[in-house]
C-alpha atoms as a PDB file:
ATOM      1  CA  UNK A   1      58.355   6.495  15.606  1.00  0.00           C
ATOM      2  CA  UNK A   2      55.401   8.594  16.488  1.00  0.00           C
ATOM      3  CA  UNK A   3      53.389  10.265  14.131  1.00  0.00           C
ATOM      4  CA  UNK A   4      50.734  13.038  15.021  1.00  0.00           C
ATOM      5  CA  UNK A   5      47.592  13.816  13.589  1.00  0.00           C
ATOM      6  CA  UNK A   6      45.494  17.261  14.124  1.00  0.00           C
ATOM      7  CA  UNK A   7      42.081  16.982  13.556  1.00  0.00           C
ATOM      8  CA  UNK A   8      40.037  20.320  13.469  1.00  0.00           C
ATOM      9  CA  UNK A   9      36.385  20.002  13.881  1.00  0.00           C
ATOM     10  CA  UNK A  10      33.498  22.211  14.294  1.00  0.00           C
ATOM     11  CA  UNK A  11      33.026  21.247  18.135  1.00  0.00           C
ATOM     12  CA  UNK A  12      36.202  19.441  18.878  1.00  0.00           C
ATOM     13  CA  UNK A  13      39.802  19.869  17.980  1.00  0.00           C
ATOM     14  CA  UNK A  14      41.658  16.098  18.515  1.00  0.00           C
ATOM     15  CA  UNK A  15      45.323  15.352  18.737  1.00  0.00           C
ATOM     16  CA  UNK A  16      46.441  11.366  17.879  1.00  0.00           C
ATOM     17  CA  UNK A  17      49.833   9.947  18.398  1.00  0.00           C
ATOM     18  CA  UNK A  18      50.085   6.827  16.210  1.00  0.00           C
ATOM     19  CA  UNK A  19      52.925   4.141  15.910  1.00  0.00           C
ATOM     20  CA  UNK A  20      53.885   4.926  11.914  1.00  0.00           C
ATOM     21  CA  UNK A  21      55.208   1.430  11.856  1.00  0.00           C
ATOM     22  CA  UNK A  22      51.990  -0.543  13.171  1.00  0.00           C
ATOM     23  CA  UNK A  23      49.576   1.973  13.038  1.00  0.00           C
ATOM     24  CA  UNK A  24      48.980   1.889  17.001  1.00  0.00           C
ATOM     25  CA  UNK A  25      47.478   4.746  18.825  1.00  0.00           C
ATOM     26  CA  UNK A  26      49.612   5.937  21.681  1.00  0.00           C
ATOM     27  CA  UNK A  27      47.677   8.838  22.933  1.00  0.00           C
ATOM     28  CA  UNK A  28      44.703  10.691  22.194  1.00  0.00           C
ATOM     29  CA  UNK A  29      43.526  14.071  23.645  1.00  0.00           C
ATOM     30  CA  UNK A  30      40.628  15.890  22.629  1.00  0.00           C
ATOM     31  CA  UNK A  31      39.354  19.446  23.717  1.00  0.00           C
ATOM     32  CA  UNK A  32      36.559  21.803  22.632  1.00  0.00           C
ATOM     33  CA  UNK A  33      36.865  24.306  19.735  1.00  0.00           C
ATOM     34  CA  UNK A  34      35.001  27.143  21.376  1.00  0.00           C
ATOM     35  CA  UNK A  35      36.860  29.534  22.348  1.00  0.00           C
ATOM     36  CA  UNK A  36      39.995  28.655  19.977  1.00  0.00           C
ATOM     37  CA  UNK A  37      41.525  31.064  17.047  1.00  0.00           C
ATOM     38  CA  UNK A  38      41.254  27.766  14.629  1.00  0.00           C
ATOM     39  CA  UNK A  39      43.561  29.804  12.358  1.00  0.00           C
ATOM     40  CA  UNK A  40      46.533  30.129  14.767  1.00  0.00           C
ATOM     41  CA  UNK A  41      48.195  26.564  15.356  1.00  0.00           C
ATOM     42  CA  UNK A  42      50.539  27.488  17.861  1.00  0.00           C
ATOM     43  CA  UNK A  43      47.247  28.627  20.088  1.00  0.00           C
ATOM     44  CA  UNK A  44      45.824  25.112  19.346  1.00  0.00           C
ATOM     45  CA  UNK A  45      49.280  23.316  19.962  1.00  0.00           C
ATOM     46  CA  UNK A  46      50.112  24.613  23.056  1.00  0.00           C
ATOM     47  CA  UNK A  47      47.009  23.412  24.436  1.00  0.00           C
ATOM     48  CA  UNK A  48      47.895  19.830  24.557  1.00  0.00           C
ATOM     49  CA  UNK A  49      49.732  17.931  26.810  1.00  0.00           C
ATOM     50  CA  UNK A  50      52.258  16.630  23.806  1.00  0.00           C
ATOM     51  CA  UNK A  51      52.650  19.850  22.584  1.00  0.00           C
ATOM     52  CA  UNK A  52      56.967  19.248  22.873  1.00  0.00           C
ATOM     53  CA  UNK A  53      56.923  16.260  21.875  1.00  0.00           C
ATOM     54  CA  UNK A  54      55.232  17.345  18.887  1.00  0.00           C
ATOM     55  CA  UNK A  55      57.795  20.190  18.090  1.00  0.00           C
ATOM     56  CA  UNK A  56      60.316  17.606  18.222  1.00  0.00           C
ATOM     57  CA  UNK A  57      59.079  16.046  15.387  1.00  0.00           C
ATOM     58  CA  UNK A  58      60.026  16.499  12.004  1.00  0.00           C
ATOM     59  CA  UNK A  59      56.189  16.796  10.561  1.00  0.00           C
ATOM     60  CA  UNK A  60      52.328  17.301  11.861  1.00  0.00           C
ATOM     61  CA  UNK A  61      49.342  15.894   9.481  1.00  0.00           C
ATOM     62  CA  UNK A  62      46.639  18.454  10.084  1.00  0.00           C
ATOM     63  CA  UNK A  63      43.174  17.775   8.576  1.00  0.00           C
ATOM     64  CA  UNK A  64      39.936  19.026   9.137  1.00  0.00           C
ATOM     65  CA  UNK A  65      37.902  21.999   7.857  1.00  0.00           C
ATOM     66  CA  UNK A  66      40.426  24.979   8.868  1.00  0.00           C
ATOM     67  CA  UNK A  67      42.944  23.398   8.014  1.00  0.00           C
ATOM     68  CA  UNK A  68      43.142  24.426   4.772  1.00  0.00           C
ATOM     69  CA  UNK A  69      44.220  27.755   5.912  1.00  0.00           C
ATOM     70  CA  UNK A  70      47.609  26.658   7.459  1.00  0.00           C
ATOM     71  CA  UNK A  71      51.017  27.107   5.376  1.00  0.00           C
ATOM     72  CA  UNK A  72      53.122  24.449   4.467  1.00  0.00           C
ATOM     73  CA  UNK A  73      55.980  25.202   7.135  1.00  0.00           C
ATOM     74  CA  UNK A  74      55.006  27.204  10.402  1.00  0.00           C
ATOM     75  CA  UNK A  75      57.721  28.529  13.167  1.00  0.00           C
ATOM     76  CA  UNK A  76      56.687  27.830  17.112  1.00  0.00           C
ATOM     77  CA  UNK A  77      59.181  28.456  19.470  1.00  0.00           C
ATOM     78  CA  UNK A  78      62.224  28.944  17.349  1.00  0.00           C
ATOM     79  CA  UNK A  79      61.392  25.174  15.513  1.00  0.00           C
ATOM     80  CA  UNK A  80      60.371  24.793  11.990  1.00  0.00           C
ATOM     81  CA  UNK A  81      57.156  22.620  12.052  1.00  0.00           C
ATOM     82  CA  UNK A  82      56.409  21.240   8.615  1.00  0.00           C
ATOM     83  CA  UNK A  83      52.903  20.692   7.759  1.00  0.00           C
ATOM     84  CA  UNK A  84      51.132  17.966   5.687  1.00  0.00           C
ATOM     85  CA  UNK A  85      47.493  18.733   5.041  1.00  0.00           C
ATOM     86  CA  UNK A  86      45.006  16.460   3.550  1.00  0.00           C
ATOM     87  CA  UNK A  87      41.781  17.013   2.543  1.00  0.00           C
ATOM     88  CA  UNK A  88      39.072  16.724   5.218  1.00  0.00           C
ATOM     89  CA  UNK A  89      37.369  14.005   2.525  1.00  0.00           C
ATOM     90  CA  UNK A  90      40.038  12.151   1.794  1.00  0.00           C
ATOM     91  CA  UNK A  91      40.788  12.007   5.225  1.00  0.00           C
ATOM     92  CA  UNK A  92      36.954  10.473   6.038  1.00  0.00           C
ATOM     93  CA  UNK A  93      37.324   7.946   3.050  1.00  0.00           C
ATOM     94  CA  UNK A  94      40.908   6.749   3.753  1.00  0.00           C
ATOM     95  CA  UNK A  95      39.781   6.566   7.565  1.00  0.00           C
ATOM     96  CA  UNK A  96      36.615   4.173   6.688  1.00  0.00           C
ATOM     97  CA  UNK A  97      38.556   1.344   4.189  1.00  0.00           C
ATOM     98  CA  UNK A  98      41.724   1.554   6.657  1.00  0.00           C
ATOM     99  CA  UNK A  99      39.595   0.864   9.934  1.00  0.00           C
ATOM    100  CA  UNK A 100      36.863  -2.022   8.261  1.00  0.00           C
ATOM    101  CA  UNK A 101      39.485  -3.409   6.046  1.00  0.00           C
ATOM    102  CA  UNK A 102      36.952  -2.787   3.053  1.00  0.00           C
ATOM    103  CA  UNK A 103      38.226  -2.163  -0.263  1.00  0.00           C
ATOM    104  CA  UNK A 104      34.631   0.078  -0.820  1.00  0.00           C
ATOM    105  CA  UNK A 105      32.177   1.821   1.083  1.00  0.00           C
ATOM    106  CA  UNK A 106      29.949   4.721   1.877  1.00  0.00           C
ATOM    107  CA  UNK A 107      31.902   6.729   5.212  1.00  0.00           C
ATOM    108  CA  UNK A 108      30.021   8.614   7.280  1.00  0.00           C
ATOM    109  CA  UNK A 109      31.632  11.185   9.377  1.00  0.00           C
ATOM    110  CA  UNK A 110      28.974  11.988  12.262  1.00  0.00           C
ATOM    111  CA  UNK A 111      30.453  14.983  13.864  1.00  0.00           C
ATOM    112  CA  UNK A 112      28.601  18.399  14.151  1.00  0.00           C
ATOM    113  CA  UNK A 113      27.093  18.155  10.638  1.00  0.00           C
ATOM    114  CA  UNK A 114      27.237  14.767   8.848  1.00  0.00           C
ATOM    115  CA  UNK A 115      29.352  14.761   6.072  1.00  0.00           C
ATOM    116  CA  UNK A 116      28.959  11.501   3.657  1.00  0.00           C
ATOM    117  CA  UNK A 117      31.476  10.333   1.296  1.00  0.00           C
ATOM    118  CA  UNK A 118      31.460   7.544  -1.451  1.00  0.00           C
ATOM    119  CA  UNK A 119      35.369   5.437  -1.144  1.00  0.00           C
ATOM    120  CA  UNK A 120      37.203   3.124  -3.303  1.00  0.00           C
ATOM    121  CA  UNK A 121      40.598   2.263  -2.858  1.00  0.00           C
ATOM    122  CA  UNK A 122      41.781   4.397  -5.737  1.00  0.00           C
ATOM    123  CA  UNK A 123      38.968   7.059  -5.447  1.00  0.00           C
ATOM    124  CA  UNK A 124      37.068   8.947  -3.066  1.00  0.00           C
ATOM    125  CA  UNK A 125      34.218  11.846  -3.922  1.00  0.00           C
ATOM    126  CA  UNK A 126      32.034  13.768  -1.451  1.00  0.00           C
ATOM    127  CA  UNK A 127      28.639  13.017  -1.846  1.00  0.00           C
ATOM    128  CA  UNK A 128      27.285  15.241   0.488  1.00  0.00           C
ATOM    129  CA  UNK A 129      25.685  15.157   4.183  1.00  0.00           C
ATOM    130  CA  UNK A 130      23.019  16.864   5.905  1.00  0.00           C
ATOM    131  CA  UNK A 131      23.580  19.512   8.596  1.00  0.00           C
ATOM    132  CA  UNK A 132      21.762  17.269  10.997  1.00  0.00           C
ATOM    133  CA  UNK A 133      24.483  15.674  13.426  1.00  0.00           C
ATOM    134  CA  UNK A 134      26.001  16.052  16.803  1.00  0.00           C
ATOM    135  CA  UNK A 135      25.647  19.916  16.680  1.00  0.00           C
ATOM    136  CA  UNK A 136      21.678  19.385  16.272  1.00  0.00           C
ATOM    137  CA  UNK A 137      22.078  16.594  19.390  1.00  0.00           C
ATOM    138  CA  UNK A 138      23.430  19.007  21.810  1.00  0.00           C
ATOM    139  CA  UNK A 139      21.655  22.665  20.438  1.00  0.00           C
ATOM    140  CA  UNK A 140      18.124  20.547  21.022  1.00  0.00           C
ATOM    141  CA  UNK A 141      19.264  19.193  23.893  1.00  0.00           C
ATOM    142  CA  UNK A 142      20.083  22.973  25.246  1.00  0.00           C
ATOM    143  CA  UNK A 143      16.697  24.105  23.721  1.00  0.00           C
ATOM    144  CA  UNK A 144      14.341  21.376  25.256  1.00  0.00           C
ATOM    145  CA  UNK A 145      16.669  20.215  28.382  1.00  0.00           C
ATOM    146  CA  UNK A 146      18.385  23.457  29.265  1.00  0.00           C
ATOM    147  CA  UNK A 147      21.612  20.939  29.006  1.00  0.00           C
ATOM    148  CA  UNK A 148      24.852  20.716  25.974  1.00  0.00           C
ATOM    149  CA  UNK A 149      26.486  18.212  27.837  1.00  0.00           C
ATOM    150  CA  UNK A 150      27.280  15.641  25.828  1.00  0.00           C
ATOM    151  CA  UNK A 151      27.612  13.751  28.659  1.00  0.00           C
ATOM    152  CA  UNK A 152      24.689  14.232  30.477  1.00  0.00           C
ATOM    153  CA  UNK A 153      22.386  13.989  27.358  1.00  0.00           C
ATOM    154  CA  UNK A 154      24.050  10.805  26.548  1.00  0.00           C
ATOM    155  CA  UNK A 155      23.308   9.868  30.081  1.00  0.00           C
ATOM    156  CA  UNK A 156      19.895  10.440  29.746  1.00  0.00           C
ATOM    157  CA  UNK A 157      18.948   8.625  26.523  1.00  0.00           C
ATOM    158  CA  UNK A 158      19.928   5.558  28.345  1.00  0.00           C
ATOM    159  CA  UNK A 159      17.158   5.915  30.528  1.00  0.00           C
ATOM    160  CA  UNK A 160      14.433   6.951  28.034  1.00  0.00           C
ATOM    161  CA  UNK A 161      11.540   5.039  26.966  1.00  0.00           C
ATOM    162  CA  UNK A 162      10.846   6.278  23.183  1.00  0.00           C
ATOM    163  CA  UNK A 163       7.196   4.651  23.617  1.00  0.00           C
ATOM    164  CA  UNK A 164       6.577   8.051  25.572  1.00  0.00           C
ATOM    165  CA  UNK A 165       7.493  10.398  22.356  1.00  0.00           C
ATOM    166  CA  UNK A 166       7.321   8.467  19.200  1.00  0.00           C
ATOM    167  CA  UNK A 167       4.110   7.237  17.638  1.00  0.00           C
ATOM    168  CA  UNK A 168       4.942   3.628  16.107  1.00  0.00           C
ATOM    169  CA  UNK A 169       3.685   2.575  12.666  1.00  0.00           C
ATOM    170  CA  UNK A 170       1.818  -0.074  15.085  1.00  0.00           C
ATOM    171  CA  UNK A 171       0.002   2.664  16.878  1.00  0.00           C
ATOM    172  CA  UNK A 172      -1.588   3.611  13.602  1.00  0.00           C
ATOM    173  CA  UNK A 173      -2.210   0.400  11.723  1.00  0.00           C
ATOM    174  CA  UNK A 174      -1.689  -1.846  14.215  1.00  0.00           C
ATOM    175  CA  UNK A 175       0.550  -3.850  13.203  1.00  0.00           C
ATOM    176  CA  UNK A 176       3.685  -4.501  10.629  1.00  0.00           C
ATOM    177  CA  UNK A 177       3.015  -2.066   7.491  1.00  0.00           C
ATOM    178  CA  UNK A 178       4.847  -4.043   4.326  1.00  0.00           C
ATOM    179  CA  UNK A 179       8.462  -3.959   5.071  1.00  0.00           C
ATOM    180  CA  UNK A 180       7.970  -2.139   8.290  1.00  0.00           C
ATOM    181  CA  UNK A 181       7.702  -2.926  11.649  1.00  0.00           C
ATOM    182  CA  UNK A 182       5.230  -2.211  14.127  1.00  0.00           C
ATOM    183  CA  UNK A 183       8.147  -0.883  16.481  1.00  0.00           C
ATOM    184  CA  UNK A 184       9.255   1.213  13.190  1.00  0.00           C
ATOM    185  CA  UNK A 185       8.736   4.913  13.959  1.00  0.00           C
ATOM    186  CA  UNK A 186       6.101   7.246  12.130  1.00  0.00           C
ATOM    187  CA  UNK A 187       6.246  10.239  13.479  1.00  0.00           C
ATOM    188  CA  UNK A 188       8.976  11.537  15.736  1.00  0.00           C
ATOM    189  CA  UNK A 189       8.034  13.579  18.699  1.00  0.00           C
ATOM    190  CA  UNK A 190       4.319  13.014  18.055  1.00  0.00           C
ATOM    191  CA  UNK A 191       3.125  11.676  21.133  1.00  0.00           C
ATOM    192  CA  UNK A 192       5.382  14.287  23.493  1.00  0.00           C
ATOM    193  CA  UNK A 193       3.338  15.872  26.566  1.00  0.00           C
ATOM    194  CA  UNK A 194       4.550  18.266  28.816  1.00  0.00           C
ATOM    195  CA  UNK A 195       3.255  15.638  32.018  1.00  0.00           C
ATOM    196  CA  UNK A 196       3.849  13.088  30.157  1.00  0.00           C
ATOM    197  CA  UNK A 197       7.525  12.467  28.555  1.00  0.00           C
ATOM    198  CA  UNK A 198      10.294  12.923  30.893  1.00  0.00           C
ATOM    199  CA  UNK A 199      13.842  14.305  30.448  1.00  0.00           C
ATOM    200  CA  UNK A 200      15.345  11.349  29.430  1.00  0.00           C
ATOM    201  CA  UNK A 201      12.716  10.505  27.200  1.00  0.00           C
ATOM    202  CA  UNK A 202      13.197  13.741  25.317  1.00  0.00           C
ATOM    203  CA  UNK A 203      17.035  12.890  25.049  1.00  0.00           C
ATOM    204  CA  UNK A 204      16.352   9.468  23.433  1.00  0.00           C
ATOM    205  CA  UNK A 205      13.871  10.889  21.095  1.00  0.00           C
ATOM    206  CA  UNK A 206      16.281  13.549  19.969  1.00  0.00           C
ATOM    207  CA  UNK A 207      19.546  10.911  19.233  1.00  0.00           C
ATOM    208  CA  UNK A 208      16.606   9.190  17.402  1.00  0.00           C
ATOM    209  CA  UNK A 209      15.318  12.080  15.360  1.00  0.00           C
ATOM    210  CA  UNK A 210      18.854  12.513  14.327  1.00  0.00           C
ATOM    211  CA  UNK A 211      19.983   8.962  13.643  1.00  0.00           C
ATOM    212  CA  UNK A 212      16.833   8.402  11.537  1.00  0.00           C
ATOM    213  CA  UNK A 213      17.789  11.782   9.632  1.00  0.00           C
ATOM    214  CA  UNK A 214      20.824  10.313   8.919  1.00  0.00           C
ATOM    215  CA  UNK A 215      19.992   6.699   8.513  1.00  0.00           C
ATOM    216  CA  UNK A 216      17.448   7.362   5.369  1.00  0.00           C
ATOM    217  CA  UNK A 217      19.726   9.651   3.600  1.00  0.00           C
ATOM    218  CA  UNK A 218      23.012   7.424   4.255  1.00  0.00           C
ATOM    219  CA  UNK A 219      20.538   4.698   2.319  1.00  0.00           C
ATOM    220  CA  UNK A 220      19.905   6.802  -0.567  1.00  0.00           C
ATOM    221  CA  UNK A 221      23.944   7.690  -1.113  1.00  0.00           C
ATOM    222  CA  UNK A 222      24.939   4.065  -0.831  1.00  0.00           C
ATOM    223  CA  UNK A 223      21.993   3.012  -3.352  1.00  0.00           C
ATOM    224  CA  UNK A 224      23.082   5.942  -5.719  1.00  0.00           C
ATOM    225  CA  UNK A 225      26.554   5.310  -5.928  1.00  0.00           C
ATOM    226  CA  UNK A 226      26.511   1.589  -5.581  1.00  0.00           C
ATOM    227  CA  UNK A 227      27.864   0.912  -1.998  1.00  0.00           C
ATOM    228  CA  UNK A 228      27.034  -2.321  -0.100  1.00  0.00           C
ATOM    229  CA  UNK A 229      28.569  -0.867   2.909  1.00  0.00           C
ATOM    230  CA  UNK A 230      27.493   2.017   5.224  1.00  0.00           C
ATOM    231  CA  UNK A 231      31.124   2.451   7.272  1.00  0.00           C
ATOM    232  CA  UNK A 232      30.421   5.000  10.445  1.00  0.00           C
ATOM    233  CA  UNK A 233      32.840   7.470  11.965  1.00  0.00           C
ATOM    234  CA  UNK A 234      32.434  10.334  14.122  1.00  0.00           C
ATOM    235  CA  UNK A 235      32.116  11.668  17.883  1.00  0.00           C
ATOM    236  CA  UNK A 236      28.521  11.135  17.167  1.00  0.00           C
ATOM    237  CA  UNK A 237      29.215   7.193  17.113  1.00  0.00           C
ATOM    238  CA  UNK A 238      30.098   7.703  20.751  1.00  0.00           C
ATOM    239  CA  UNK A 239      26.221   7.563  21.419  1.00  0.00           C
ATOM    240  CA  UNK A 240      24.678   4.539  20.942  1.00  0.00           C
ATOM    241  CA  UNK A 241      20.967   5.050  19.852  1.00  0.00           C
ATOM    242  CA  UNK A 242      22.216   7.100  16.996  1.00  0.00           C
ATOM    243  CA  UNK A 243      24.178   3.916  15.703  1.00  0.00           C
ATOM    244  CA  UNK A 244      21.550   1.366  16.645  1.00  0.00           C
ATOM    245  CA  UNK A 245      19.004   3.155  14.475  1.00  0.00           C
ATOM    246  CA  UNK A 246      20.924   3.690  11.689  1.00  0.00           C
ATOM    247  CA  UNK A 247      21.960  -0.421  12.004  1.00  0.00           C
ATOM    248  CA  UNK A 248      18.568  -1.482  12.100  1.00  0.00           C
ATOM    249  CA  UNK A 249      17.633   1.161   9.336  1.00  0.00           C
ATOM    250  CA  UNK A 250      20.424   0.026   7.095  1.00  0.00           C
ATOM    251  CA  UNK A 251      20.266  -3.507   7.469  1.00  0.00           C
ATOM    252  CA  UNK A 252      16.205  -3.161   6.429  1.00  0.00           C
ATOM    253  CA  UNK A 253      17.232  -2.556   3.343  1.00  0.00           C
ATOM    254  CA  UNK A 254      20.023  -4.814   3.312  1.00  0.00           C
ATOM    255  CA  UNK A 255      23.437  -2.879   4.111  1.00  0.00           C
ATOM    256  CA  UNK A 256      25.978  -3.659   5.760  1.00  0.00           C
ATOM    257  CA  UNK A 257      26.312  -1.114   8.379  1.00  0.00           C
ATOM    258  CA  UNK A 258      30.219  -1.639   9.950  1.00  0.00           C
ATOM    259  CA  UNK A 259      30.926   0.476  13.008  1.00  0.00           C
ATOM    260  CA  UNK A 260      34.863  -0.186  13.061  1.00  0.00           C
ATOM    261  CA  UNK A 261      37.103   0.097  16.041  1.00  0.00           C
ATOM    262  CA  UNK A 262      38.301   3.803  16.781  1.00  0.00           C
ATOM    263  CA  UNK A 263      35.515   5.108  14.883  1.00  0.00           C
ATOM    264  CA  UNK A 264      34.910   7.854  17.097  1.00  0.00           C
ATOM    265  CA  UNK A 265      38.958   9.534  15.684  1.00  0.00           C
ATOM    266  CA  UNK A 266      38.427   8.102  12.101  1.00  0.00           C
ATOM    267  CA  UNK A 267      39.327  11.206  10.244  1.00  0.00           C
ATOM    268  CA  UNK A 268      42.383  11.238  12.164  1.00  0.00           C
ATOM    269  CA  UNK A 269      43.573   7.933  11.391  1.00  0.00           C
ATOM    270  CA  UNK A 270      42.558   8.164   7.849  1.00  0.00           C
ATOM    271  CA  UNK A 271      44.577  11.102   7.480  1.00  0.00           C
ATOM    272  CA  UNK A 272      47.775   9.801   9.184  1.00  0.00           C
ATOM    273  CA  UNK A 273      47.250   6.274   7.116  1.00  0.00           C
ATOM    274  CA  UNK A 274      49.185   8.151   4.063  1.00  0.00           C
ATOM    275  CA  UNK A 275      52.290   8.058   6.070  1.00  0.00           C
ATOM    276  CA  UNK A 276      51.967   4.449   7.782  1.00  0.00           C
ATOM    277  CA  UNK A 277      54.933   2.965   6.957  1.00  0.00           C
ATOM    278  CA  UNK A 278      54.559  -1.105   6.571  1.00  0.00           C
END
């Protein structure tokens, strides 16, 4: 039997069909939040290509941060639809032990902000993020590129040479400082020039300025609350300098940094997982 989760985030709203029985995905759509009422479902349901098949179903999980504004039972189209919500950060820490198969774990949710939450099987607490994430990604990218194409940005930072924005820790002592390498970054942006850095030079040093943002404090959460593991999730795992930065940051200090399968819909999965049936 299907099962589908609604997942309603600050830039995207995402609809997974799961196998309740073997926890399969069997379809996935995702489309952007701008322009949608978040607080009228049928608005949001209709949108999506499985929006039938969804009324013929006896239930919809809903997580996410509006959803907490949705009644237990709504009517669309003459059909009762009854509605399970669970809590956008129980949803992230469910999400991060289900995919890695970890029984512990600091889960990272990199969507617009960066939400962070501390996960045990039996308990889950929200530790706190920072507001630096994929919204910063794409509103820098519009300031400095004239471009909020995720696409286009991600695109770019494939092409970029970060030698060309960043000044190393090498460039200033010349060499490996203590636990640092001479690659290691020590100033972000620092050595940008109009004729010098080029478009996709600016895009890598913006995924970097944000992964390192979110590398450092992900480090300090997992030291505080005693996590070996650093478990990412997110749209924002979709772009990979962000990850790679926050790998090689982690593992520095000796984490284990686990980017899972599906990572990218984690908070939908982890919210559906309460109704897998073995």
């Amino acid at each position: 039997m299907s099962l589908f989760i609604l997942d309603i985030g600050g830039s995207t709203i995402d609809l997974v069909e799961i196998d309740e029985y073997h926890a399969d995905i069997l379809s996935y759509e995702s489309l952007e939040s701008k322009g949608k009422n978040k607080n009228k479902l049928p608005d949001i349901l209709i949108s999506f290509s499985s929006f039938s098949r969804i009324l013929d179903g006896k239930f919809l999980v809903i997580t996410g941060g509006h959803s907490r504004f949705f009644p237990s039972e709504v009517e669309i189209e003459g059909k009762t639809l009854t509605l399970h919500i669970i809590h956008e950060f129980e949803a992230i820490a469910r999400g991060g032990l289900f995919l890695s198969q970890k029984s512990e774990g600091l889960v990272i949710s990199l969507g617009t902000g960066t939400a962070m939450v501390s996960a045990y099987l039996q308990e889950w607490q929200h530790v706190r993020g920072t507001g630096i994430g994929g919204g910063t990604f794409l509103g820098l990218g519009r300031a400095l590129l004239g471009s909020d194409s995720f696409e286009n940005l991600k695109n770019l930072t494939e092409k970029g040479d970060i030698s060309r924005i960043d000044l190393s820790v090498g460039e200033i002592v010349g060499g490996d400082l203590g636990g640092l390498s001479e690659n290691a970054t020590a100033s972000h942006f620092a050595k940008y020039a109009p004729e010098y850095s080029r478009e996709e030079d600016i895009a890598l040093g913006i995924a970097r300025l944000v992964g390192q943002s979110i590398a450092l404090l992900a480090l300090e959460k997992a030291k505080n609350y005693n996590h070996n593991n650093i478990i990412l999730g997110g749209k924002l795992t979709r772009l990979i300098p962000v990850v790679q930065l926050i790998r090689e940051t982690g593992e520095m200090f000796g984490k284990n940094i686990i980017l899972p399968k599906h990572a990218d819909i984690l908070t939908a999965i982890g919210a559906g997982s309460l109704f897998f049936r073995s």
